[in-house]
Protein backbone atom coordinates (compact mmCIF):
# COMPACT_ATOMS: atom_id res chain seq x y z
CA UNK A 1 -26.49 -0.37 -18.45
CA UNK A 2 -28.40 -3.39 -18.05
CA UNK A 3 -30.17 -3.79 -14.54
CA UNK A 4 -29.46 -7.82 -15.03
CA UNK A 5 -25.67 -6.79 -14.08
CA UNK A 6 -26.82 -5.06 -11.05
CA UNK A 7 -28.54 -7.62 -10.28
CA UNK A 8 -25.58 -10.44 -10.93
CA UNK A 9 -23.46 -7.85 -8.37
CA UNK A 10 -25.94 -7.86 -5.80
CA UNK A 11 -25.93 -11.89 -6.07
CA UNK A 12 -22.32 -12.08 -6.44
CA UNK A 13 -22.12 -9.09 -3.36
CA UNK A 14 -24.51 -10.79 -1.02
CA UNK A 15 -22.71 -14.84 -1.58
CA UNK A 16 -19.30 -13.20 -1.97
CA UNK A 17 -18.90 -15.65 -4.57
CA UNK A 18 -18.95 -15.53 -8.32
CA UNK A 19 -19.77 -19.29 -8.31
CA UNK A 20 -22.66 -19.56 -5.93
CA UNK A 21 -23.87 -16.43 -7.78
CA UNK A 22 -23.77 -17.73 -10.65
CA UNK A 23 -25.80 -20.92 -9.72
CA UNK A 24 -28.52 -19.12 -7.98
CA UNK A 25 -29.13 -16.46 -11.19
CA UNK A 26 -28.45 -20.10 -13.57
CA UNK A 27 -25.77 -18.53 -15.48
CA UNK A 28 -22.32 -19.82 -16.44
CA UNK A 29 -19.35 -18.65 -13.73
CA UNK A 30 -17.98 -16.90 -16.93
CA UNK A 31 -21.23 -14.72 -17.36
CA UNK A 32 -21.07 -13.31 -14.26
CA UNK A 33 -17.36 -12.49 -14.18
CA UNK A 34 -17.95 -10.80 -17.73
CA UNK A 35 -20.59 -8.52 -16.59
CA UNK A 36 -18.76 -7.77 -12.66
CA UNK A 37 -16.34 -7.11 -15.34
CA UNK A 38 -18.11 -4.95 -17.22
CA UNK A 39 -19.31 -2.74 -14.15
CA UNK A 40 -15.82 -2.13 -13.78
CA UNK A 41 -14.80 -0.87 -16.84
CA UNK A 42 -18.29 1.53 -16.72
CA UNK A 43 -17.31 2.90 -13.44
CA UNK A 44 -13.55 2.75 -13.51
CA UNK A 45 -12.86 1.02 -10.18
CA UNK A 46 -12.44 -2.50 -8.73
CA UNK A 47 -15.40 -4.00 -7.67
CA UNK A 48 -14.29 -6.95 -5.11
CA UNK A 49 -10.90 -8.18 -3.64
CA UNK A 50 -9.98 -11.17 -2.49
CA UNK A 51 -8.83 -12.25 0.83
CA UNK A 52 -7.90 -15.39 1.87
CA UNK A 53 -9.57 -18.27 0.46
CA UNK A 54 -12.30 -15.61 0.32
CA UNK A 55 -13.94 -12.72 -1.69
CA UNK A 56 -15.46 -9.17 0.11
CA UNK A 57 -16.32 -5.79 -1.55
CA UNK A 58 -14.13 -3.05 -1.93
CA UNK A 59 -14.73 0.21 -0.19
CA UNK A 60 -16.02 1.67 -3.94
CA UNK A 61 -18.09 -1.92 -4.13
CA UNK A 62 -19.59 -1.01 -1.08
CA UNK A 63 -21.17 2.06 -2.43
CA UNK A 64 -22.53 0.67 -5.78
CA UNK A 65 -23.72 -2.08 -3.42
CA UNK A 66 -26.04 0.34 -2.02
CA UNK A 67 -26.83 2.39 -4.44
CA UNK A 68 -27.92 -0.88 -6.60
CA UNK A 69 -30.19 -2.38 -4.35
CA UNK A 70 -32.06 0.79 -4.12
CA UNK A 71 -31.88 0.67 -7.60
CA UNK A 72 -33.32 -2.70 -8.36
CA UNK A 73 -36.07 -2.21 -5.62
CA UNK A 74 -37.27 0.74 -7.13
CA UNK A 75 -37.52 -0.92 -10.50
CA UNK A 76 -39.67 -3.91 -9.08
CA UNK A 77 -41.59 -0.79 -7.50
CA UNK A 78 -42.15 0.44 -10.66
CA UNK A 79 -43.02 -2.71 -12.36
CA UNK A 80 -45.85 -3.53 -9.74
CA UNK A 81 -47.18 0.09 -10.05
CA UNK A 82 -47.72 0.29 -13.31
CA UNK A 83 -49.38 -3.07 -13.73
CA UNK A 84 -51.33 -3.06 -10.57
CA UNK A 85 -50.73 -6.58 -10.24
CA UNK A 86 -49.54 -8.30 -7.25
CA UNK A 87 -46.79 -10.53 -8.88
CA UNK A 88 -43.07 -9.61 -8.23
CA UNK A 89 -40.88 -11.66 -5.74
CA UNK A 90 -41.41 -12.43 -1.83
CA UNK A 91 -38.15 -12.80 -0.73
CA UNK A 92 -37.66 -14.56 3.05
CA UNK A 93 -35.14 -15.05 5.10
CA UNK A 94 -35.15 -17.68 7.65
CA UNK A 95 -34.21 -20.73 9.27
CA UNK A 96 -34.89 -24.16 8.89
CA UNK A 97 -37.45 -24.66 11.67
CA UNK A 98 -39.90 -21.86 10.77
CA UNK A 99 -39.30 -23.14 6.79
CA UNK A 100 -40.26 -26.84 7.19
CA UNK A 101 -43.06 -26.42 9.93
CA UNK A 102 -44.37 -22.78 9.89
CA UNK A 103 -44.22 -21.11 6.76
CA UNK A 104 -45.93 -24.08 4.18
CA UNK A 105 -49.75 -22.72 5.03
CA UNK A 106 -48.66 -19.12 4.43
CA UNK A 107 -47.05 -19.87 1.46
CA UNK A 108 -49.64 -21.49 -0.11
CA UNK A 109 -52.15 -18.99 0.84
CA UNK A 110 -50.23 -16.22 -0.54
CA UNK A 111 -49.49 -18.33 -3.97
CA UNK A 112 -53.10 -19.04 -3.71
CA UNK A 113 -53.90 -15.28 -4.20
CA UNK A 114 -50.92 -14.26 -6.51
CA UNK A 115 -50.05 -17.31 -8.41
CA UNK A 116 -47.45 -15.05 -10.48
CA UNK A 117 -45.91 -14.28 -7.02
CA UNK A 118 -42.26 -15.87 -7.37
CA UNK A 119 -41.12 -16.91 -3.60
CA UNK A 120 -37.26 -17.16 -2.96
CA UNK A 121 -36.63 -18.26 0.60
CA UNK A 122 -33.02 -17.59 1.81
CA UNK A 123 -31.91 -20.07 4.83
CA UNK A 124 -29.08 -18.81 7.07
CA UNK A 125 -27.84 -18.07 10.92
CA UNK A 126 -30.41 -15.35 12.68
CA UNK A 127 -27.44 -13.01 12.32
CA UNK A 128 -27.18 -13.55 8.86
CA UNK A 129 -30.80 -13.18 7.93
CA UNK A 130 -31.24 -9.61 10.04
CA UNK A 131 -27.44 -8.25 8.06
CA UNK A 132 -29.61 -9.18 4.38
CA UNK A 133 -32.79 -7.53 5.85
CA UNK A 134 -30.71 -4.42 7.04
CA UNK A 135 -28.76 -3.93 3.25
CA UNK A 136 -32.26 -4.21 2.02
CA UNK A 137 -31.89 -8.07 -0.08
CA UNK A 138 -34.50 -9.78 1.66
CA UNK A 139 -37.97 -8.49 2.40
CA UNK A 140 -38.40 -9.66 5.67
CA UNK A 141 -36.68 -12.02 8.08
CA UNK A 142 -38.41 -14.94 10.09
CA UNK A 143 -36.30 -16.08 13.18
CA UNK A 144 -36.35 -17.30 16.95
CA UNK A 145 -34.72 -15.19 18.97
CA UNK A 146 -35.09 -13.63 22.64
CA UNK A 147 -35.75 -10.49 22.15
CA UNK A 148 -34.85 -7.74 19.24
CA UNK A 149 -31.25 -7.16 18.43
CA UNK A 150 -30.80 -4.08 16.30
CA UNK A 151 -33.40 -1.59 17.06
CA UNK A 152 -32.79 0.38 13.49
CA UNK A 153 -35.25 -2.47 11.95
CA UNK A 154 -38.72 -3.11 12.75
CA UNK A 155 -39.41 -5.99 14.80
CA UNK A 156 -42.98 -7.91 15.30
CA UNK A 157 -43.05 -10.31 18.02
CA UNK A 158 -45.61 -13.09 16.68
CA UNK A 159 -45.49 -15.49 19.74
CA UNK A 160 -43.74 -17.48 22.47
CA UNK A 161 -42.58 -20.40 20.62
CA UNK A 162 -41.79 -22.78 23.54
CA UNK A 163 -38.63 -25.25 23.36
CA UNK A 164 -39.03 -28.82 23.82
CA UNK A 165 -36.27 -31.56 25.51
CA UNK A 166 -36.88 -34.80 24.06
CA UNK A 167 -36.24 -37.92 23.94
CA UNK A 168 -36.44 -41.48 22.62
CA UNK A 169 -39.82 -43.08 24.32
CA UNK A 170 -38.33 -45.24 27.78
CA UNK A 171 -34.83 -43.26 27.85
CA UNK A 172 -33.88 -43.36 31.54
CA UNK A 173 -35.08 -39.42 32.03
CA UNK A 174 -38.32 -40.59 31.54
CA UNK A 175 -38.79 -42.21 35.14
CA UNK A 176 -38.58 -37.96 36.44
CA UNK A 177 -41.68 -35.92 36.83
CA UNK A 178 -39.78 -32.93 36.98
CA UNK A 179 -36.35 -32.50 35.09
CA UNK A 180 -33.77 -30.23 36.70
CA UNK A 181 -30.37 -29.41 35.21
CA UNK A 182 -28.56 -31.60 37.92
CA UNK A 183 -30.54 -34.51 36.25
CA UNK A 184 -28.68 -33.26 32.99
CA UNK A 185 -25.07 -34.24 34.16
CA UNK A 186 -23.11 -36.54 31.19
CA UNK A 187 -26.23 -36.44 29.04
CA UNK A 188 -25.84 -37.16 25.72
CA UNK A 189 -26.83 -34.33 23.74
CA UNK A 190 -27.54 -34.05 20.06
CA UNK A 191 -27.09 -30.50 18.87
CA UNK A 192 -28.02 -28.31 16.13
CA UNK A 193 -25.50 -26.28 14.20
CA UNK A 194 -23.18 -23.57 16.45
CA UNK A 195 -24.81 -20.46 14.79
CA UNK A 196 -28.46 -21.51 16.35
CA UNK A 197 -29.94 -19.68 18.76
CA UNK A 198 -31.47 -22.02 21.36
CA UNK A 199 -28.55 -24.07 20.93
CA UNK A 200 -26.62 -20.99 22.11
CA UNK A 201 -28.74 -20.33 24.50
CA UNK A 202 -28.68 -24.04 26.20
CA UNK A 203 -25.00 -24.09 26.51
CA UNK A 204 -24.99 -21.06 27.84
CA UNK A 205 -27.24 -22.09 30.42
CA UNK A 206 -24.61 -25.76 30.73
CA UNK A 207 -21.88 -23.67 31.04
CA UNK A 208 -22.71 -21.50 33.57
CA UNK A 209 -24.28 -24.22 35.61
CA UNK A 210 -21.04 -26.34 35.75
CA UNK A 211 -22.77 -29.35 35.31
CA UNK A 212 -20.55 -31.57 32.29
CA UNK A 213 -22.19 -32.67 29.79
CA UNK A 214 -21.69 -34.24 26.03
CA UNK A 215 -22.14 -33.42 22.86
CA UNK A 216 -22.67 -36.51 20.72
CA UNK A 217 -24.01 -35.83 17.58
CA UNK A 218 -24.00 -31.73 16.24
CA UNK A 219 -25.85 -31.71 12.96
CA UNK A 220 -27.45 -29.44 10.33
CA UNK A 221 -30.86 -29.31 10.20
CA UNK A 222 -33.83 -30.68 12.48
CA UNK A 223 -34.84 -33.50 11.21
CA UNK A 224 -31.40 -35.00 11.38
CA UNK A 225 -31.83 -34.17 14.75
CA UNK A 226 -35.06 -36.04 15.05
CA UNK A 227 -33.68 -38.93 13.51
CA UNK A 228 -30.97 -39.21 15.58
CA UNK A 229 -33.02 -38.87 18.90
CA UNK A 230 -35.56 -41.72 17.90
CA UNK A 231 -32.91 -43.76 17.17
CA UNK A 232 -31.97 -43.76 20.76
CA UNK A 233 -28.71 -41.72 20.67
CA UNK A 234 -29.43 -38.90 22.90
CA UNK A 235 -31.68 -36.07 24.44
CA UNK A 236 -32.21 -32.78 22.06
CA UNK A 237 -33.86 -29.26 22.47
CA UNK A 238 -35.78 -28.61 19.91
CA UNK A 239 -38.51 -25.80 18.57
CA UNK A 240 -42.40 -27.50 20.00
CA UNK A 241 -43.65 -26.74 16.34
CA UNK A 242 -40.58 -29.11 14.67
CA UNK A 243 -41.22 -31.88 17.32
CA UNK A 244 -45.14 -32.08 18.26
CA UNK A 245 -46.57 -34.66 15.02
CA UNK A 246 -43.50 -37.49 16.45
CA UNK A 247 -44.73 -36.79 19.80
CA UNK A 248 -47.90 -36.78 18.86
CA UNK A 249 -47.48 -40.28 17.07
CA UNK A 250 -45.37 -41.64 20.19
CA UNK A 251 -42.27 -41.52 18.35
CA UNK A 252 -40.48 -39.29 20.40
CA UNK A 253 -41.35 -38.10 24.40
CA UNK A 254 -41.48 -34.32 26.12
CA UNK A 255 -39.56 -34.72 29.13
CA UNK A 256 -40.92 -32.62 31.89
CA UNK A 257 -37.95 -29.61 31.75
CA UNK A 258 -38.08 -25.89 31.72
CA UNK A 259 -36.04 -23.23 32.23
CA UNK A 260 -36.67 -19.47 32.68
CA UNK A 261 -33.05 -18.95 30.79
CA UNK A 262 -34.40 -20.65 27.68
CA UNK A 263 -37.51 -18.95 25.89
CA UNK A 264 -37.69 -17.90 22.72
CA UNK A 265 -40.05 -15.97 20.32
CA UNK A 266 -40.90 -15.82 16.87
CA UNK A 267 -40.23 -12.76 15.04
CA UNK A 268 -40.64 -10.95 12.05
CA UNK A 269 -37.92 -8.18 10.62
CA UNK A 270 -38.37 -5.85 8.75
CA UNK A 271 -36.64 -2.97 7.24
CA UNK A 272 -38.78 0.56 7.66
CA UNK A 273 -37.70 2.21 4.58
CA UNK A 274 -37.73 -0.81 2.34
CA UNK A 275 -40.71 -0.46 -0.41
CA UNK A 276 -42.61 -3.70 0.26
CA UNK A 277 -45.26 -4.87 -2.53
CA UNK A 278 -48.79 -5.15 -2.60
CA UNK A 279 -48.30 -9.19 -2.07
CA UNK A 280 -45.33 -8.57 0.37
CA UNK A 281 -47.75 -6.62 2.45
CA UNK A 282 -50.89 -9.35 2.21
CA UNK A 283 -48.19 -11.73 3.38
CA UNK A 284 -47.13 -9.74 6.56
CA UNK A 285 -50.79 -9.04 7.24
CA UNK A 286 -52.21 -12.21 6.72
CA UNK A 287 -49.11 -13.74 9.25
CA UNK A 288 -50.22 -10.70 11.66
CA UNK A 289 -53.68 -11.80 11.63
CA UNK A 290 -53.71 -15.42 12.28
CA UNK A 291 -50.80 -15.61 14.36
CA UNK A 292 -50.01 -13.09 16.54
CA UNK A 293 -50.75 -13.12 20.24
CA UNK A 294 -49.74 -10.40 22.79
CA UNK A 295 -47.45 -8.99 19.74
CA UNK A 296 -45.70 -5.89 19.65
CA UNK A 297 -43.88 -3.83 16.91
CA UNK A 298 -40.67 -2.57 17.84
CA UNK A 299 -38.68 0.07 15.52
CA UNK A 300 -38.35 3.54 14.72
CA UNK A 301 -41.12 5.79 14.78
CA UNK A 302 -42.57 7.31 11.76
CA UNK A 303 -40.95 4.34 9.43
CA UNK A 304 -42.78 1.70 7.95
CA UNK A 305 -45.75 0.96 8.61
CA UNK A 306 -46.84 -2.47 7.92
CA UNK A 307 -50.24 -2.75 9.18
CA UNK A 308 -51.62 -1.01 6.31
């Protein structure tokens, strides 16, 4: 059996979708439903059933699932072994935030020592990227979260990344030295997607409070965000590392607001038992090394050890 059809299940698994499948691998929809199909017929069972509008894996797909990615990992093992080269794929999951303003230097770095080094990153919700990390797709996971929320992975806490209100320069908040929530009431927020985690957190924090408030504009990705803020239709919270060049420039203003409820870290997931590569390693050690303060590892003893 070819290990391209493993690999077109693990796609078509992982998307739970023979089309978007198909578009990532760059074959024709009627590729990949020939060679699910042919898995099928090999092992005698159905594969995937549909539900809904949707598609999910059947109890036997589950198992092959499994099996397969252990199967195609140990295969890229075996590739990099034998020709003690540090090409292969680095395969990230993260979200937009850490993509557009923290990963670029790394990446380049790392391309700059394995230029054979194919990188895929994967954006999605933080609960998203850690399932993908967990089944053993991704290599590693990049989010913002709180604090570690499935202790069978390893976690490395890089740093504090602080949150940031902000606003359009000579927005009414501006006249406060000190921002407290009751200042907050009927604000006009601009919010990232539901799935992110400070935005989570903030309403969380709203809701509890009491204090109304208004969402005005909920959209996709920071920079629309941004946008949106400059041109004067709201206050936003927003990562310090997506927001500091506009500030910087006097585009956009850091109110004077903080909140013990809303904190945030940057970590890096990790799955112990997952064979990482020789450039998969260089990558988590050269992140380690240049950005890591106070950091701890969290996971199970005795599993991976990435500080090799």
């Amino acid at each position: 059996m070819d290990l391209a059809y493993f690999q077109t299940f693990r796609e078509v698994a992982v998307r739970q979708s023979f089309t978007r499948a198909a578009e990532e691998l760059g074959y024709a929809q009627s590729s990949v439903t020939a060679q699910i199909q042919k898995l099928e017929k090999v092992y005698g069972v159905q594969l995937f059933e549909r539900y809904g509008k949707g598609m999910r894996l059947t109890s036997a797909g589950e198992e092959l699932f499994s099996l397969a990615v252990q199967m195609l990992d140990l295969f890229q093992q075996s590739k990099e072994k034998l020709s003690r080269q540090g090409g292969g794929t680095l395969s990230i999951g993260t979200i937009d935030s850490l993509s557009s303003y923290y990963l670029p230097p790394y990446l380049q770095k790392i391309k700059q020592q394995y230029p054979e080094l194919r990188v895929q990153l994967h954006p999605g919700s933080e609960e998203d990227i850690i399932k993908r990390v967990k089944d053993g797709s991704l290599d590693l996971g990049l989010i913002l979260d709180h604090k570690p929320s499935d202790l069978s992975l390893t976690w490395l806490t890089l740093r504090k990344e602080p949150l940031i209100l902000i606003a359009r320069p000579g927005h009414p908040l501006e006249q406060h030295h000190e921002i407290t929530l009751n200042h907050l009431i009927h604000a006009e927020w601009i919010m990232p997607e539901e799935s992110c985690n400070y935005r989570i957190m903030l309403e969380k924090l709203l809701n509890r409070s009491g204090y109304p408030y208004r969402i005005g504009f909920e959209l996709g990705n920071p920079e629309a965000v941004k946008r949106c803020v400059m041109s004067g239709f709201g206050i936003s919270l927003l990562p310090e590392m997506a927001v500091m060049d506009e500030i910087r420039r006097g585009d956009l203003m850091k109110l004077p607001f903080s909140h013990p409820d809303i904190q945030l870290s940057l970590q890096m997931v990790i799955h112990p038992k997952k064979w990482l590569s020789i450039a998969v390693r260089e990558f988590i050690e050269m992140i380690k090394e240049e950005t890591i303060s106070e950091a701890h590892i969290t996971g199970i003893p005795g599993g991976n050890d990435t500080s090799e």
